[in-house]
N, C-alpha and C. Protein backbone atom coordinates (compact mmCIF):
# COMPACT_ATOMS: atom_id res chain seq x y z
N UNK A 1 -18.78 -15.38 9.09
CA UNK A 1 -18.80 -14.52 7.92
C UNK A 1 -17.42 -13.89 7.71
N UNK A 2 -16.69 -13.64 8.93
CA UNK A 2 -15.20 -12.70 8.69
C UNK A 2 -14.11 -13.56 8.39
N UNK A 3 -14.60 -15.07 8.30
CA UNK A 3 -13.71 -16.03 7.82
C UNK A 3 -13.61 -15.83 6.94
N UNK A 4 -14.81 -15.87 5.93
CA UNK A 4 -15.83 -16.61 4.92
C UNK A 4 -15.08 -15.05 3.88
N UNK A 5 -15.38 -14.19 4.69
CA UNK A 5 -14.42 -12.53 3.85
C UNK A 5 -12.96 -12.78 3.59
N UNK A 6 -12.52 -13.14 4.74
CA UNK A 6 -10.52 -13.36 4.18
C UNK A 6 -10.55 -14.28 3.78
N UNK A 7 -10.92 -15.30 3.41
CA UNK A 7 -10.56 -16.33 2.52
C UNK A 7 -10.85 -15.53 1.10
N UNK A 8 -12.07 -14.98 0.45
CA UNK A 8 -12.23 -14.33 -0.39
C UNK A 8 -11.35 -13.60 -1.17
N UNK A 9 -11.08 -12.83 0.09
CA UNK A 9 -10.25 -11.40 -0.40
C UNK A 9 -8.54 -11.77 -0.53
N UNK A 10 -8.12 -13.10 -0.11
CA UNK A 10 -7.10 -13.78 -0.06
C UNK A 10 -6.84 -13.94 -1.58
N UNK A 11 -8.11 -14.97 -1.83
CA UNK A 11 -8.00 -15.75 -3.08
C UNK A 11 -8.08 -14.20 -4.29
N UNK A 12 -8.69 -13.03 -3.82
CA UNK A 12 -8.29 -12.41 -5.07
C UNK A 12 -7.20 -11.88 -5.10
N UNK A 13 -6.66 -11.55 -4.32
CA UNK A 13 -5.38 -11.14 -3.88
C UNK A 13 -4.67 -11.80 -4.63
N UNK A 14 -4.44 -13.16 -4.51
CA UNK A 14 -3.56 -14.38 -4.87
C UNK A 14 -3.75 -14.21 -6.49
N UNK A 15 -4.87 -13.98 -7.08
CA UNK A 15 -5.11 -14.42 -8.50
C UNK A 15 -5.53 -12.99 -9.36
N UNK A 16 -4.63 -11.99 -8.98
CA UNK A 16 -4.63 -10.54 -10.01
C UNK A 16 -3.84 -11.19 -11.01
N UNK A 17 -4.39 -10.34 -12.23
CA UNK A 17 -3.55 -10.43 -13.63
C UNK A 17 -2.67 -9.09 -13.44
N UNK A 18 -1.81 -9.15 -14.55
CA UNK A 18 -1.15 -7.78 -14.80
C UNK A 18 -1.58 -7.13 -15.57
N UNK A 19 -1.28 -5.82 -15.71
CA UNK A 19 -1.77 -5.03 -16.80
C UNK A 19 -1.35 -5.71 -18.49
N UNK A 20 -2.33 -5.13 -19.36
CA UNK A 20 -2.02 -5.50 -20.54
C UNK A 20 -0.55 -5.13 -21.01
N UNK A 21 0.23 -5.93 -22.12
CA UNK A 21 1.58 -5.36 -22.23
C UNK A 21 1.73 -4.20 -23.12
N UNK A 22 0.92 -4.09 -23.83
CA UNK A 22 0.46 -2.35 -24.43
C UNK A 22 0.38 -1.15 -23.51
N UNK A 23 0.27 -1.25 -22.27
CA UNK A 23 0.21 -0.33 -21.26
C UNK A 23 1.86 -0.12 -20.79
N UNK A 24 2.50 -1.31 -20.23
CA UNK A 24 4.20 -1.24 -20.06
C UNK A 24 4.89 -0.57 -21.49
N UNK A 25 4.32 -0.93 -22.19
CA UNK A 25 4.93 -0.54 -23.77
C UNK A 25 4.84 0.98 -23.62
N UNK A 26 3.32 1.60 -23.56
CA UNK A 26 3.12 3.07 -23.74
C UNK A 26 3.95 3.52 -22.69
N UNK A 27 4.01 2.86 -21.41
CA UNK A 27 5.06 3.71 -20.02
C UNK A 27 6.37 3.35 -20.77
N UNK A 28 7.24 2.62 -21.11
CA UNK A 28 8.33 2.70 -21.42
C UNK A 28 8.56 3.70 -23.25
N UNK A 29 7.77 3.75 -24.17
CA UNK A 29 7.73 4.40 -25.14
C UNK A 29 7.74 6.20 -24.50
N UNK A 30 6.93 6.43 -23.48
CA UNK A 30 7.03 7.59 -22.91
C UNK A 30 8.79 8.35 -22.22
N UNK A 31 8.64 6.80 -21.69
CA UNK A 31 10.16 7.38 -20.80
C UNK A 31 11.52 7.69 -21.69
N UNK A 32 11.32 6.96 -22.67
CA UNK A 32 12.07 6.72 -24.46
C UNK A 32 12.51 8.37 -24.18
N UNK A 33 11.18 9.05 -24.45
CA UNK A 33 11.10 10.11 -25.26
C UNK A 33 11.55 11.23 -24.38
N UNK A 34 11.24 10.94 -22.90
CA UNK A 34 11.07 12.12 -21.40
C UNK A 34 9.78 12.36 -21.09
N UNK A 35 8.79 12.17 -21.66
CA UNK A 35 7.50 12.12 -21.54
C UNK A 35 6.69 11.42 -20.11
N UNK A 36 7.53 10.47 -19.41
CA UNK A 36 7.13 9.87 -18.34
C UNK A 36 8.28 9.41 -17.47
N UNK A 37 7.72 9.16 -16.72
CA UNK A 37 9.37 8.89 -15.51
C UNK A 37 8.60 7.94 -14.14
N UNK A 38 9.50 6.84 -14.16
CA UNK A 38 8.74 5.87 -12.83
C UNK A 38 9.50 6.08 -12.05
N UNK A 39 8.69 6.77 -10.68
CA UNK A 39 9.35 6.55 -9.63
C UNK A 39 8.65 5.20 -8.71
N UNK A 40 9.24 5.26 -7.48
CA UNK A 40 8.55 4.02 -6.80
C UNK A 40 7.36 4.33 -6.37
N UNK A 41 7.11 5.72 -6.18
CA UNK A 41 5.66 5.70 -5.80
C UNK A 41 4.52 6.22 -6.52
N UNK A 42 4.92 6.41 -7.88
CA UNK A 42 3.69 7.03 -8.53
C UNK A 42 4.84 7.09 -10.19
N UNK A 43 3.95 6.98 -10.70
CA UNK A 43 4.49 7.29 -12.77
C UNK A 43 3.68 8.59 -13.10
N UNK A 44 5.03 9.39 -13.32
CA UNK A 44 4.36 10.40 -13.92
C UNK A 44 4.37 10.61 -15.31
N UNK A 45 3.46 10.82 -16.44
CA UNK A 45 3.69 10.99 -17.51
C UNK A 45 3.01 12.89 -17.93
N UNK A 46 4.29 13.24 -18.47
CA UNK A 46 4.24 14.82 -18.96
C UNK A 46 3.62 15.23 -20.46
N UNK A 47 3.06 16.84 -20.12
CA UNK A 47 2.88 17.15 -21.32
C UNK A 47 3.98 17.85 -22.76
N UNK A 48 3.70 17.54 -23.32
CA UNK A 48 4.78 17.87 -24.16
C UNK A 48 5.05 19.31 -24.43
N UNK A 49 6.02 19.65 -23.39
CA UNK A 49 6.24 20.98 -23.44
C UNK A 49 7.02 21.59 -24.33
N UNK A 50 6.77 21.41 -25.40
CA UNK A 50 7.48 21.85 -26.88
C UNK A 50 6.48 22.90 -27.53
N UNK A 51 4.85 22.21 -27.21
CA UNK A 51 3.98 22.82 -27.28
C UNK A 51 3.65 24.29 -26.67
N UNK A 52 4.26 24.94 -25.94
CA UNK A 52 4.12 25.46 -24.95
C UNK A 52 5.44 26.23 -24.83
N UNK A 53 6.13 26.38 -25.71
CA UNK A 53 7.29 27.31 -25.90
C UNK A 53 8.60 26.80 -25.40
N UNK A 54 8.29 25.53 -24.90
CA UNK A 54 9.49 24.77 -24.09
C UNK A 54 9.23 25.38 -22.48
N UNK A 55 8.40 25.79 -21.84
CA UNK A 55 7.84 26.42 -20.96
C UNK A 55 7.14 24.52 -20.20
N UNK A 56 8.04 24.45 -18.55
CA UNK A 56 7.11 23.17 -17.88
C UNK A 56 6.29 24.15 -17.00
N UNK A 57 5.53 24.45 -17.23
CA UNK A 57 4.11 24.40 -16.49
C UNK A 57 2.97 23.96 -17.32
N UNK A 58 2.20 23.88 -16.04
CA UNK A 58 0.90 23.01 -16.93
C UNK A 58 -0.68 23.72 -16.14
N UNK A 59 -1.45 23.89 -16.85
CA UNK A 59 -2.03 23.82 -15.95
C UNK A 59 -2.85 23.26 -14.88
N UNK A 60 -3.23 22.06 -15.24
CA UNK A 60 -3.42 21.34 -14.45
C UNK A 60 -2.55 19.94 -14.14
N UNK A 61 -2.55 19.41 -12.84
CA UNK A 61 -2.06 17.83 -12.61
C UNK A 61 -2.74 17.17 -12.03
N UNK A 62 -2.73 15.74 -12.40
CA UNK A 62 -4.43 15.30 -11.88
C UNK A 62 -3.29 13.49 -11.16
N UNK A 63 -3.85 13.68 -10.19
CA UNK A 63 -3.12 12.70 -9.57
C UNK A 63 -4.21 11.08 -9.27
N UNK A 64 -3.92 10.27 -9.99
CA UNK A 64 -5.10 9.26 -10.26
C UNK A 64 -4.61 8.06 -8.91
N UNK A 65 -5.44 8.05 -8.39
CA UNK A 65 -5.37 6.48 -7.75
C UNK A 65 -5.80 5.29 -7.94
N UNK A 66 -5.34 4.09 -8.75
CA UNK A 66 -5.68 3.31 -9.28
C UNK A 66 -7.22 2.44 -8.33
N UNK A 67 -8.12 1.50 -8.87
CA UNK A 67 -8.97 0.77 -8.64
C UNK A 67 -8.23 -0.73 -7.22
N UNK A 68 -9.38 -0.79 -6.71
CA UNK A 68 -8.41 -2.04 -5.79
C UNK A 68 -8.57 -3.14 -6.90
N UNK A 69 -6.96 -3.88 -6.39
CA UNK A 69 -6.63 -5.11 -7.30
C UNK A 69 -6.12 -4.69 -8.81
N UNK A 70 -6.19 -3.60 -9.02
CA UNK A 70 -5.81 -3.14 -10.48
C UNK A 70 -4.26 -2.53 -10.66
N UNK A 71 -3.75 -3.29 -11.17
CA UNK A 71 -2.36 -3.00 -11.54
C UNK A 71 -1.94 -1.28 -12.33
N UNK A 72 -1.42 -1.05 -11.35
CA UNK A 72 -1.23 0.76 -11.52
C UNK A 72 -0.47 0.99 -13.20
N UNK A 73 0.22 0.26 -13.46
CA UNK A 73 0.11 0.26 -14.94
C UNK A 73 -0.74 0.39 -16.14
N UNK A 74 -1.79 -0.31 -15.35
CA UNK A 74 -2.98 -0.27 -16.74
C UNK A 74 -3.31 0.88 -16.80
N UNK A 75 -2.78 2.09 -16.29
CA UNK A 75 -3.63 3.43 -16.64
C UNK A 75 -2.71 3.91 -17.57
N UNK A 76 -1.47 3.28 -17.70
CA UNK A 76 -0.34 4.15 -18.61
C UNK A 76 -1.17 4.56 -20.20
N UNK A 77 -2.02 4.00 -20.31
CA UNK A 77 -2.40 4.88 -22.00
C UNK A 77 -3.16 5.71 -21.72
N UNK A 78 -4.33 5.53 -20.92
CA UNK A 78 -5.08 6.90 -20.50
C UNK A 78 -4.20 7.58 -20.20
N UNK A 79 -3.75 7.77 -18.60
CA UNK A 79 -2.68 8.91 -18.75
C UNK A 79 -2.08 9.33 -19.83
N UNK A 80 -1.01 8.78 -20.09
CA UNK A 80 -0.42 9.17 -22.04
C UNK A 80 -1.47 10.01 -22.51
N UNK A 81 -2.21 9.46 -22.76
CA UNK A 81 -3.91 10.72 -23.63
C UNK A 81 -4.03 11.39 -22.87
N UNK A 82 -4.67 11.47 -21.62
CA UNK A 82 -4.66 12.94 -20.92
C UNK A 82 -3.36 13.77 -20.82
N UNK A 83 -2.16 13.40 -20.98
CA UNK A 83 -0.86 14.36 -21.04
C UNK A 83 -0.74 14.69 -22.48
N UNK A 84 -1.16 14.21 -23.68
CA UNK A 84 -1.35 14.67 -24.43
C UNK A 84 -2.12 15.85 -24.96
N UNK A 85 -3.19 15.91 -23.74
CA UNK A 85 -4.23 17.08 -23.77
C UNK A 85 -3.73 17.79 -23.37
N UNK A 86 -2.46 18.06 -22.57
CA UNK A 86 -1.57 18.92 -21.81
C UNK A 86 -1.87 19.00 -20.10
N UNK A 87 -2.40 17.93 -19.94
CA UNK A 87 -2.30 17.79 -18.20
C UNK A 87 -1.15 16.48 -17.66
N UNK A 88 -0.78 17.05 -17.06
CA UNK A 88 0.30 16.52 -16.23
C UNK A 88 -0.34 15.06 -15.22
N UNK A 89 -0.28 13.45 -15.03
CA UNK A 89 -0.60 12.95 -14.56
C UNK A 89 0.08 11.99 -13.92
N UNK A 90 -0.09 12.07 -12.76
CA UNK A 90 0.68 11.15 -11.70
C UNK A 90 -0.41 10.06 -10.95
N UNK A 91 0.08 8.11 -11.49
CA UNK A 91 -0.61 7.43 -11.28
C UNK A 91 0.30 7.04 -9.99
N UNK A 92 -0.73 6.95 -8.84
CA UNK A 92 0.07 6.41 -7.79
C UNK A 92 0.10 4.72 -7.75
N UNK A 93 1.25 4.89 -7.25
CA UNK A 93 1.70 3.23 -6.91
C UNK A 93 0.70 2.61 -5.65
N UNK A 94 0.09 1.35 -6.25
CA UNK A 94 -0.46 0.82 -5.25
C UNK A 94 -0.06 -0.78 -4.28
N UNK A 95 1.15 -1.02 -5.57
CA UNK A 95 1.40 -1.69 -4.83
C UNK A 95 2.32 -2.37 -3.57
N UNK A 96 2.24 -3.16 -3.10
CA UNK A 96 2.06 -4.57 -3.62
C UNK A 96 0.78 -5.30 -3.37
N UNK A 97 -0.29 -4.62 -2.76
CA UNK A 97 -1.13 -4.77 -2.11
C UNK A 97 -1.89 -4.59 -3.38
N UNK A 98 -2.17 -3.22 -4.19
CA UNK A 98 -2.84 -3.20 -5.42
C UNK A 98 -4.32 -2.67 -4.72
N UNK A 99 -3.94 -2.07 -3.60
CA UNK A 99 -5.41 -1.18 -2.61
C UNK A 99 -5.08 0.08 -2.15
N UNK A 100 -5.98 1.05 -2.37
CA UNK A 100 -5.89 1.95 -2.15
C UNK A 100 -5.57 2.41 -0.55
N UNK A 101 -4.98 3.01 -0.15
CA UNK A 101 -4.61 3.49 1.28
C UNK A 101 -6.11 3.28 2.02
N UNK A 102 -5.80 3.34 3.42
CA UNK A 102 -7.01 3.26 4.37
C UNK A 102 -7.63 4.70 4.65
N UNK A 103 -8.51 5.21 5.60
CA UNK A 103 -9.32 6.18 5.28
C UNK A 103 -8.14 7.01 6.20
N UNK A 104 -7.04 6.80 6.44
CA UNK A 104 -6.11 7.40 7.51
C UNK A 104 -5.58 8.43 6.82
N UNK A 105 -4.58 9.09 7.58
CA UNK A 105 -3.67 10.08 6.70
C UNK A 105 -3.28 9.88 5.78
N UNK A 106 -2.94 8.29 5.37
CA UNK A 106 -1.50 7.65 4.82
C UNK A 106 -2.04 8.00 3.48
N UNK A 107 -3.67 8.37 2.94
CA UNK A 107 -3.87 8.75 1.52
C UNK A 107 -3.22 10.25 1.04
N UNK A 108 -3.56 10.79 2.19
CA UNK A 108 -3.37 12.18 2.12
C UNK A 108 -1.79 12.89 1.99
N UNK A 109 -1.29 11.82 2.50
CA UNK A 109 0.51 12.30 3.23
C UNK A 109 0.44 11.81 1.43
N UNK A 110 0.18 10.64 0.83
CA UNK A 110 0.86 9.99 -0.61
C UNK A 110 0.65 11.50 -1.51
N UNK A 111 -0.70 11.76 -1.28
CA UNK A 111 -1.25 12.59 -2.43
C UNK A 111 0.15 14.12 -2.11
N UNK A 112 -0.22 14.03 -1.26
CA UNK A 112 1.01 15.77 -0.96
C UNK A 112 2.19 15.15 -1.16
N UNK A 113 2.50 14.33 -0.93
CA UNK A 113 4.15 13.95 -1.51
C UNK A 113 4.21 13.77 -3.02
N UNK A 114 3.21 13.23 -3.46
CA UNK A 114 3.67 13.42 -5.13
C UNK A 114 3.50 15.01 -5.46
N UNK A 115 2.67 15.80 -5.06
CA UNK A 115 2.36 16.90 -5.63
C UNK A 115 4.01 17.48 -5.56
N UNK A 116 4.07 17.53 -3.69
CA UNK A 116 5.69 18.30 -3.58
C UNK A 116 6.81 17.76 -4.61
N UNK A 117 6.99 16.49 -4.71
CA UNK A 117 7.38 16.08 -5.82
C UNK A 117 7.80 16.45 -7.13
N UNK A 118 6.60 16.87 -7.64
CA UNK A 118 6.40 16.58 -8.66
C UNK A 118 6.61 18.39 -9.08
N UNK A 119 6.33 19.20 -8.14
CA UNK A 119 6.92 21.13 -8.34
C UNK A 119 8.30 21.36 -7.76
N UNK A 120 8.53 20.57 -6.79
CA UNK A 120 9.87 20.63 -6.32
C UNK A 120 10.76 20.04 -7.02
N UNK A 121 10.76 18.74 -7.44
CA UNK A 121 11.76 17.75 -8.36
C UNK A 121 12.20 17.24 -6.99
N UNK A 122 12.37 17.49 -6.42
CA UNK A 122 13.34 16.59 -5.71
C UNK A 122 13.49 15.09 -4.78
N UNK A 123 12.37 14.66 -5.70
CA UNK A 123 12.64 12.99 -5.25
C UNK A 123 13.76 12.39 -5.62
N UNK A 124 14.22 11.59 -5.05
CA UNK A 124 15.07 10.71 -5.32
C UNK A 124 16.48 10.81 -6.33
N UNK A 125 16.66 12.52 -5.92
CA UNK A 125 17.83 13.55 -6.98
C UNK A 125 17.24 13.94 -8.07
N UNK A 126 16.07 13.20 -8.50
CA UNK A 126 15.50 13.39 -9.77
C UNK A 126 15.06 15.17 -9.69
N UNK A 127 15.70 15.91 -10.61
CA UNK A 127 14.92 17.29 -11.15
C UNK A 127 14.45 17.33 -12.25
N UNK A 128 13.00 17.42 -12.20
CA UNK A 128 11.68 17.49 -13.00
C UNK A 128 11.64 18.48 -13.55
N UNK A 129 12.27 19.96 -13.27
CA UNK A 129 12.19 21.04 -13.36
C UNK A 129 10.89 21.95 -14.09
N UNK A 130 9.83 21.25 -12.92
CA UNK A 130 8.70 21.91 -13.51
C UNK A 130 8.31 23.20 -12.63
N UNK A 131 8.13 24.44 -13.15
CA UNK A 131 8.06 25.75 -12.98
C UNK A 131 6.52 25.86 -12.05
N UNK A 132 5.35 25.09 -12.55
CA UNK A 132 4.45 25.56 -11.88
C UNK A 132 3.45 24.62 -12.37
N UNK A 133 2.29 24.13 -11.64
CA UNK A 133 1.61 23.43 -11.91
C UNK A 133 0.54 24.04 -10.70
N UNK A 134 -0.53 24.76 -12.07
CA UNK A 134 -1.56 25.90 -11.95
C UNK A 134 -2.63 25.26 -11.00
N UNK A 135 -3.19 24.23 -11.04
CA UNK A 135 -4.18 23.67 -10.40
C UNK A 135 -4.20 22.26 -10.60
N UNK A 136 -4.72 21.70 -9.22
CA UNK A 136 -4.90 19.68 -9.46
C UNK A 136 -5.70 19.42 -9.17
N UNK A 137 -6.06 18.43 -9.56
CA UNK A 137 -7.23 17.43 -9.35
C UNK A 137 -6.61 15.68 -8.52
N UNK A 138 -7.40 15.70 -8.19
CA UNK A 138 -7.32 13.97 -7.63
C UNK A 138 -8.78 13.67 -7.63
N UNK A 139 -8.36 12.64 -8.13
CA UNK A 139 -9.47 11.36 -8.89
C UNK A 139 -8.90 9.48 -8.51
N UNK A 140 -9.59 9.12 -8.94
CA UNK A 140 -9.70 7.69 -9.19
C UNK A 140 -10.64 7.13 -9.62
N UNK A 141 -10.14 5.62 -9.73
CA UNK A 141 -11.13 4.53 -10.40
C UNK A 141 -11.69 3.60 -9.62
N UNK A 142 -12.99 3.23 -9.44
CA UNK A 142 -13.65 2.35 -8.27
C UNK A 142 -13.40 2.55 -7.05
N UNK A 143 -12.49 1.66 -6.20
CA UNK A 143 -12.36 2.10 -4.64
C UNK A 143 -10.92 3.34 -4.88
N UNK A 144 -10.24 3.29 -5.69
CA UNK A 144 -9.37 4.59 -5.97
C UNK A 144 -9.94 5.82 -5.78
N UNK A 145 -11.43 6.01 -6.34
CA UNK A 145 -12.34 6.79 -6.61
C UNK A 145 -12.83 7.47 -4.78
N UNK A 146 -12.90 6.30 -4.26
CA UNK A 146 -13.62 6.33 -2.37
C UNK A 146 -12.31 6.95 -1.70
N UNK A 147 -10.76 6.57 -2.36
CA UNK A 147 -10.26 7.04 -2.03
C UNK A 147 -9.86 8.17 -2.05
N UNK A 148 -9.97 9.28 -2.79
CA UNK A 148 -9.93 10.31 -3.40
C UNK A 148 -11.21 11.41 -3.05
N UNK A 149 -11.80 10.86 -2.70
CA UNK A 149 -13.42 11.44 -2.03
C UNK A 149 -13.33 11.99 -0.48
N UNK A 150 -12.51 10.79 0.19
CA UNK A 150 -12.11 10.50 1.56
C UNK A 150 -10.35 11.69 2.01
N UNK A 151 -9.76 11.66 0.70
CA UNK A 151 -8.64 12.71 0.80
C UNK A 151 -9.00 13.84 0.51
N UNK A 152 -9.81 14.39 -0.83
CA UNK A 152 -9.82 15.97 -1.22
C UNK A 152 -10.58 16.64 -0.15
N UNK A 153 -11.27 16.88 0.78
CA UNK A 153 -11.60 17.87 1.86
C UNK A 153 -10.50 18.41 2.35
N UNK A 154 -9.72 17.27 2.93
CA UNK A 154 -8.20 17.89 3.31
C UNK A 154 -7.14 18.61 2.68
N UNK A 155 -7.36 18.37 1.42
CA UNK A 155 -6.30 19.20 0.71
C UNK A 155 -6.85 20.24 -0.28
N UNK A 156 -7.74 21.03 0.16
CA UNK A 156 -7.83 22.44 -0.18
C UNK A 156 -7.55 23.34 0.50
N UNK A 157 -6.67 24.55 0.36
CA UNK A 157 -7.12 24.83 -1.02
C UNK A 157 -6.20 24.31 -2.32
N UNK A 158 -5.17 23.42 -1.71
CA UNK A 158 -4.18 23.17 -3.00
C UNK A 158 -4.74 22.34 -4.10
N UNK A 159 -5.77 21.72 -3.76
CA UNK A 159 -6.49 19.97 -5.00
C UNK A 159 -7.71 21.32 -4.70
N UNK A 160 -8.28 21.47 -6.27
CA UNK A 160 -9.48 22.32 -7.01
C UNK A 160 -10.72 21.30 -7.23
N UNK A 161 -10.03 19.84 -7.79
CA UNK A 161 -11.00 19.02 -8.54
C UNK A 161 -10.88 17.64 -7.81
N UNK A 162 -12.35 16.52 -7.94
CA UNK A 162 -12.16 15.48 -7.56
C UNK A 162 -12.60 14.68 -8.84
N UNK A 163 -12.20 13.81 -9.00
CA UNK A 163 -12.86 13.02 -10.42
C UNK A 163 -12.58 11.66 -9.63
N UNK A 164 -14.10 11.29 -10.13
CA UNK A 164 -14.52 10.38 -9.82
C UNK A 164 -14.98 9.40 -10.67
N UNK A 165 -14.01 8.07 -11.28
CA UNK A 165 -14.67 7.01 -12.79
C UNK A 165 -14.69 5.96 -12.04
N UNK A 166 -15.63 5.37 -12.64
CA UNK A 166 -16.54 4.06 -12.25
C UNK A 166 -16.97 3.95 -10.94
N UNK A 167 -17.49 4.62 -10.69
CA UNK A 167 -17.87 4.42 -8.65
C UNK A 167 -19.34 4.46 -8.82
N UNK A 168 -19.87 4.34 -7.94
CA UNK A 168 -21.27 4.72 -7.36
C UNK A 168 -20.74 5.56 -6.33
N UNK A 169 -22.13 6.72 -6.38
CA UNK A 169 -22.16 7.47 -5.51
C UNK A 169 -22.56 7.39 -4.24
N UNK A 170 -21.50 7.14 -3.43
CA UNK A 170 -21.82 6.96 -2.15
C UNK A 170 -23.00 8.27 -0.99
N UNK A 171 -23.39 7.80 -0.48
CA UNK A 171 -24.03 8.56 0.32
C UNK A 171 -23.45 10.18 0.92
N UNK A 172 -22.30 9.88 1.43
CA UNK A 172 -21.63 11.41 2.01
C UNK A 172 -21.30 11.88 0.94
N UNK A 173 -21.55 12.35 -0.42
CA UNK A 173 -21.47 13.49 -1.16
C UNK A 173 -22.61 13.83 -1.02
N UNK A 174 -23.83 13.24 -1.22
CA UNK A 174 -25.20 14.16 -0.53
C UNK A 174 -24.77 15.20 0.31
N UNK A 175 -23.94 14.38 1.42
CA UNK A 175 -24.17 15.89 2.83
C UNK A 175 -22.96 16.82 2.26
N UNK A 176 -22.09 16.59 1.19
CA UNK A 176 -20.80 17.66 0.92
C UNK A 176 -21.95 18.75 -0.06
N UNK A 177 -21.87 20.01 0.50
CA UNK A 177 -22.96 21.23 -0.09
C UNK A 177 -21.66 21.48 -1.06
N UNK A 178 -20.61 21.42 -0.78
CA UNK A 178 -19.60 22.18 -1.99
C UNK A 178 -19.00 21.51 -2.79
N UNK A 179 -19.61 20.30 -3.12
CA UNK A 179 -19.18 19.89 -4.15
C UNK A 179 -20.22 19.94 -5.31
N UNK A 180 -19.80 19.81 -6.84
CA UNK A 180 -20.62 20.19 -7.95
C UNK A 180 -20.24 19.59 -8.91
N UNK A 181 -21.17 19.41 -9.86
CA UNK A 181 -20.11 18.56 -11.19
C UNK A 181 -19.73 19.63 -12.16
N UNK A 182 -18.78 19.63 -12.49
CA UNK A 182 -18.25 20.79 -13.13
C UNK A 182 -18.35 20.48 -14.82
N UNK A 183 -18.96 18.96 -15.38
CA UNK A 183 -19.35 18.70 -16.44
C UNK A 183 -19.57 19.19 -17.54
């Protein structure tokens, strides 16, 4: 059977598409403007702080972890729309693998390095010069989603929210008493 699995998981591996080119379009139309910025480990796209007195804080930043096998690009228009609502969103890089981290630290260390990131500026010389970013969320999509379930215990009190799209509900949120849908 554990053959019969890596051959599987090989062949999908081998045969991902890329994101649609409307998605590269919206990430590069963003960066056009200052609206988004790729680093190597996560794309962040901003809210338009023009709105907002020319003032970068936000109040929320919601840090998405893409689906396994799903090209971290394809979220560039959602994001775009949710930074349009005025939340700040950082899609992490998944690849080359295109899988979400293992149930180890290595989710947790990603998620706190974009956050520091992303209030500090100081990746890669880049200054973001964002003032404050009020509260976050981490979320994902499908196994992004398991991943994000498996990190937020650990990072409170700094991550408020977990969002969770397209998953089934796995069993251990039953036994989590403090979690709620805030719907």
């Amino acid at each position: 059977v554990n053959a019969l699995v890596r051959k599987v998981s090989r062949a999908l591996v081998a045969n991902r598409l890329p994101a649609f080119k409307s998605a590269g379009n919206t990430l590069l139309d963003r960066m056009k403007t200052g609206r988004a910025l790729r680093k190597k480990e996560y794309d962040v796209f901003f809210p338009d702080f023009s709105l907002n007195g020319g003032k970068r804080e936000v109040e929320l930043g919601f840090i998405l972890i893409p689906g396994a096998l799903v090209d971290p690009l394809a979220y560039a228009t959602i994001a775009a729309k949710l930074s349009d609502e005025g939340i700040l969103v950082a899609v992490m890089n998944t690849e080359p693998q295109r899988l979400p981290t293992d149930k180890t630290d290595a989710g947790k260390v990603k998620v706190l390095t974009i956050m520091y990131d992303i209030i500090a500026g100081v990746s890669d010389g880049a200054n973001f010069g964002l003032a404050l970013v009020k509260k976050w969320a981490v979320g994902g999509h499908s196994m992004g989603a398991f991943q994000a379930f498996e990190v937020i215990g650990d990072l409170k009190p700094g991550v408020s929210q977990l969002v969770m799209w397209g998953m089934g509900s796995p069993k251990e949120l039953e036994k989590k008493k403090n979690l709620h849908d805030a719907a």
